[in-house]
Protein backbone atom coordinates (compact mmCIF):
# COMPACT_ATOMS: atom_id res chain seq x y z
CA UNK A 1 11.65 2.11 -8.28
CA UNK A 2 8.44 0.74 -9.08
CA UNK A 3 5.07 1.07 -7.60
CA UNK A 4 4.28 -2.29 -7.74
CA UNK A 5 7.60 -3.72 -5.96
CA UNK A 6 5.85 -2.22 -2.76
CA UNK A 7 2.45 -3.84 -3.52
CA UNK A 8 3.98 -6.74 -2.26
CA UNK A 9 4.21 -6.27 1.52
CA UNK A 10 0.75 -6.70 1.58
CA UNK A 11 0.23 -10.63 0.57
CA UNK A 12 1.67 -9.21 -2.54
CA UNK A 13 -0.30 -6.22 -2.35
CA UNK A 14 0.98 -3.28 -0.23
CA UNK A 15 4.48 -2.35 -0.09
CA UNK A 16 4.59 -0.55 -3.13
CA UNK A 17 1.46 1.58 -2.80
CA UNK A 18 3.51 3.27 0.65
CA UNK A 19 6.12 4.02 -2.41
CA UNK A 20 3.53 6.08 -3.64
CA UNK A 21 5.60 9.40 -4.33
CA UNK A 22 7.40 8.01 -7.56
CA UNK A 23 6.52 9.08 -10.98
CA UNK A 24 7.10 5.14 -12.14
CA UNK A 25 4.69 4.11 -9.73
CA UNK A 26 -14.79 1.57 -1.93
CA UNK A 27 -17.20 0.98 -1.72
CA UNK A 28 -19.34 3.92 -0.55
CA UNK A 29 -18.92 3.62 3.11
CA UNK A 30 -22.25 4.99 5.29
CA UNK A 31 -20.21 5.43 8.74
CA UNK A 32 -16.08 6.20 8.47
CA UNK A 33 -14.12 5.02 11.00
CA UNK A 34 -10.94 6.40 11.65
CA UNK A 35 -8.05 5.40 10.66
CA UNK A 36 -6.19 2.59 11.66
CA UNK A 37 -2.97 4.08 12.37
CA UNK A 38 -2.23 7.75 12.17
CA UNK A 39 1.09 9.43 12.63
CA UNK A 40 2.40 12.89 11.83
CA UNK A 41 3.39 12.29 8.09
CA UNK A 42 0.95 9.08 6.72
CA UNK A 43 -1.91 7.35 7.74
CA UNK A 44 -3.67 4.18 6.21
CA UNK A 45 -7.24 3.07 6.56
CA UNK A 46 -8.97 -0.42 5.92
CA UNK A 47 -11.84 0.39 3.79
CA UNK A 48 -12.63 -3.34 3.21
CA UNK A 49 -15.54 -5.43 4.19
CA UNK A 50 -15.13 -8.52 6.91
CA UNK A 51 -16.07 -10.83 3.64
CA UNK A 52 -12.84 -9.74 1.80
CA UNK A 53 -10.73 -12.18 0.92
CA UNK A 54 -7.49 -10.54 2.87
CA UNK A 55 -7.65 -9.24 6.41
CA UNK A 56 -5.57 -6.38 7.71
CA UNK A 57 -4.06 -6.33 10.96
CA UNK A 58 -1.47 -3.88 10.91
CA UNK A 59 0.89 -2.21 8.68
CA UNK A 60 3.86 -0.45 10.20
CA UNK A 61 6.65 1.71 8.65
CA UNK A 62 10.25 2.35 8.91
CA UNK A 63 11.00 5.68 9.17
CA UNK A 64 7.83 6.53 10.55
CA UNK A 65 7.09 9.23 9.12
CA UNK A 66 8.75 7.98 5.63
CA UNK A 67 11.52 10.14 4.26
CA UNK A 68 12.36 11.21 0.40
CA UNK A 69 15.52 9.60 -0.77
CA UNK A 70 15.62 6.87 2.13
CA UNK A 71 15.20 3.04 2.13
CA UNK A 72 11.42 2.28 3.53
CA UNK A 73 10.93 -1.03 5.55
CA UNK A 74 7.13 -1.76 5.29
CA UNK A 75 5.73 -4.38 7.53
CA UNK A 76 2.18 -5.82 6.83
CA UNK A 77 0.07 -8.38 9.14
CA UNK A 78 -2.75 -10.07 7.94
CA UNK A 79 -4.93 -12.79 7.49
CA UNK A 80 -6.14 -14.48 3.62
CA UNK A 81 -9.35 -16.55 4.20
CA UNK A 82 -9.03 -17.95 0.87
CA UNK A 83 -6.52 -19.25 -1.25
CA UNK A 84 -4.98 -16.10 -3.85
CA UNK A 85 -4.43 -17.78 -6.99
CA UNK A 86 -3.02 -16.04 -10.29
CA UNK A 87 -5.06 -13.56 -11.94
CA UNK A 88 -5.05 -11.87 -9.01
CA UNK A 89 -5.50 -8.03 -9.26
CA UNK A 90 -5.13 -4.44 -7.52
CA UNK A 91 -6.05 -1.65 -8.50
CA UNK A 92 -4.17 0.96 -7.77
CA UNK A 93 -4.78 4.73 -8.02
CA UNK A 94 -2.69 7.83 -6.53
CA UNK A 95 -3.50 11.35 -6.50
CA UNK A 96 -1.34 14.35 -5.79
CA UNK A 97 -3.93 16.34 -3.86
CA UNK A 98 -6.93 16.28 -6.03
CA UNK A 99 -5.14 15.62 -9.24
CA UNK A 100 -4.98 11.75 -10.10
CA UNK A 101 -1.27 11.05 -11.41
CA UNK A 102 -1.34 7.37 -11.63
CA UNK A 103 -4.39 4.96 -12.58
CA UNK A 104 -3.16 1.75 -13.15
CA UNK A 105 -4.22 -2.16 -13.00
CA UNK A 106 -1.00 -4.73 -11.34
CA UNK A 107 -1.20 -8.22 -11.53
CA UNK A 108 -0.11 -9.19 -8.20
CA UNK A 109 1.62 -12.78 -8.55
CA UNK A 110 3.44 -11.10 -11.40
CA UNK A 111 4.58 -8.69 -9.23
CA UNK A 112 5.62 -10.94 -6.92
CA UNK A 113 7.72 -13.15 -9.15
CA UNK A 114 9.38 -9.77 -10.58
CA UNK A 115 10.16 -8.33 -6.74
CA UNK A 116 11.51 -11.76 -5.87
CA UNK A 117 8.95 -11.24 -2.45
CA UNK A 118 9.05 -13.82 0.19
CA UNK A 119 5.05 -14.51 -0.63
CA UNK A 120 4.33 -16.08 -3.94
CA UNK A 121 1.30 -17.46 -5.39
CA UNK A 122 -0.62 -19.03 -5.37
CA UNK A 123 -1.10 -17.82 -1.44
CA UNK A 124 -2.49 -20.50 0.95
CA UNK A 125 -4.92 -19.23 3.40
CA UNK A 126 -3.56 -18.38 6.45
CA UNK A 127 -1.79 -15.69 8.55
CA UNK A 128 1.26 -14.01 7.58
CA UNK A 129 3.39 -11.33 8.06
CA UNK A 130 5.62 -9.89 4.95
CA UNK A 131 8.29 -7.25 5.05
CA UNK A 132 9.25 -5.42 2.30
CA UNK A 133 11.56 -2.66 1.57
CA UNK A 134 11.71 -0.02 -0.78
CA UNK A 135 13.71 3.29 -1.94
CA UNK A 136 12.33 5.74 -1.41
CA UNK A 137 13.43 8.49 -4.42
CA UNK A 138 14.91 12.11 -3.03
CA UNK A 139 12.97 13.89 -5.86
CA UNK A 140 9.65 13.30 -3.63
CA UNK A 141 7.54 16.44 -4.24
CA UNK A 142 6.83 18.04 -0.93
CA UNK A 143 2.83 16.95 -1.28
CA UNK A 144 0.20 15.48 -0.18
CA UNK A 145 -0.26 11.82 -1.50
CA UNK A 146 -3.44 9.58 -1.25
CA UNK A 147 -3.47 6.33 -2.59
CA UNK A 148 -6.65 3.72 -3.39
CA UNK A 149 -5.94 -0.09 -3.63
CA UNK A 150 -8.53 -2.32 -4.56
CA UNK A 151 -7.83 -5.75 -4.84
CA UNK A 152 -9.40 -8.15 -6.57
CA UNK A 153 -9.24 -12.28 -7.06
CA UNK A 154 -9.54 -13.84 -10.09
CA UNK A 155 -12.79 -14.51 -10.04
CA UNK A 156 -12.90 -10.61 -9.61
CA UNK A 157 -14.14 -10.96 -5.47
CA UNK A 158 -13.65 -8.22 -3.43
CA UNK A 159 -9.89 -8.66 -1.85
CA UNK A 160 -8.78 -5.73 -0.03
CA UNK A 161 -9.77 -2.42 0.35
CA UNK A 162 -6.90 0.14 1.63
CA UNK A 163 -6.82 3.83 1.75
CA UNK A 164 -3.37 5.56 2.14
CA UNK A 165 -2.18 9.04 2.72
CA UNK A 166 1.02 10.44 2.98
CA UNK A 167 1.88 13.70 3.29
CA UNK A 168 5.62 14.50 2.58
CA UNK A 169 4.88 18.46 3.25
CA UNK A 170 5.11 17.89 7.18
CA UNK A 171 7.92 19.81 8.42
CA UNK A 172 10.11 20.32 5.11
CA UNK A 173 12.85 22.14 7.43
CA UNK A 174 13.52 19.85 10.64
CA UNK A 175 16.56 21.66 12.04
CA UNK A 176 15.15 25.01 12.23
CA UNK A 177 12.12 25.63 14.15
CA UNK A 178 9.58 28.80 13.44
């Protein structure tokens, strides 16, 4: 599985980063909110400015909390003020605890095209919800995951701004309790 096949869910940007765990695969804030939406096993926070180009409304997850080796439905609602043309960018970087283990640039309408997604560019603005699933590998370290997307347009504008954390450690034995 690819990291960027769950970029899309988010106007071709978020699905893959929740796919996080595979091996294929901000601004300085002064005041941090929490996060938007916080559950036992991931969390996700909008780090993005109200000028960016794409505006988060939700993102929800099925299972919630996500689970090594099982298909993961990610839903994301938001709104793009502008129009997302190609040459459209996210950066993408995910750390295993402190140690960075991807660092990588994905074109997003590329992306797209390649994950067949039911958004293509170029993206009209609007509101829009995308769904997106992804499988989820069973070799999933039991870790802590954080993941950094910046997205950028083509004429390199801030786009989106997401902070992800999953932590695949939370209760690694559910049918016995200590």
């Amino acid at each position: 599985m690819r990291l960027s096949t769950a970029l899309l869910s988010s106007l071709a940007l978020l699905s893959g980063a929740l796919a996080l765990a595979t091996p294929e695969q901000q601004p300085i804030l002064t005041q941090l909110s929490p996060p938007v939406h916080t559950t036992e096993g991931w969390s996700y926070e909008d780090c993005g400015l109200d000028t960016d180009v794409i505006q988060l409304e939700s993102i929800s997850i099925s299972p919630d909390p996500p689970q090594p080796g099982k298909d993961l439905t990610v839903t994301v609602k938001g709104t793009a003020k502008e129009r997302i043309e190609e040459g459209a960018v996210a950066d993408v970087t995910v750390k295993l605890g402190l140690i960075k283990i991807l660092s990588k640039t994905f074109d997003l309408c590329e992306e797209a095209r390649k994950a067949n997604a039911t958004i293509q560019c170029p993206i009209e603005p609007g509101q829009y919800t995308v769904t997106q699933t992804v499988a989820l590998p069973k070799e999933v370290p039991r870790a802590k995951f954080v993941v950094d997307v910046q997205g950028y347009t083509v004429d390199e504008d801030d786009m989106l701004c997401l902070k992800l954390k999953v932590d695949f450690m939370k209760n690694p034995f559910p049918h016995f309790s200590w």
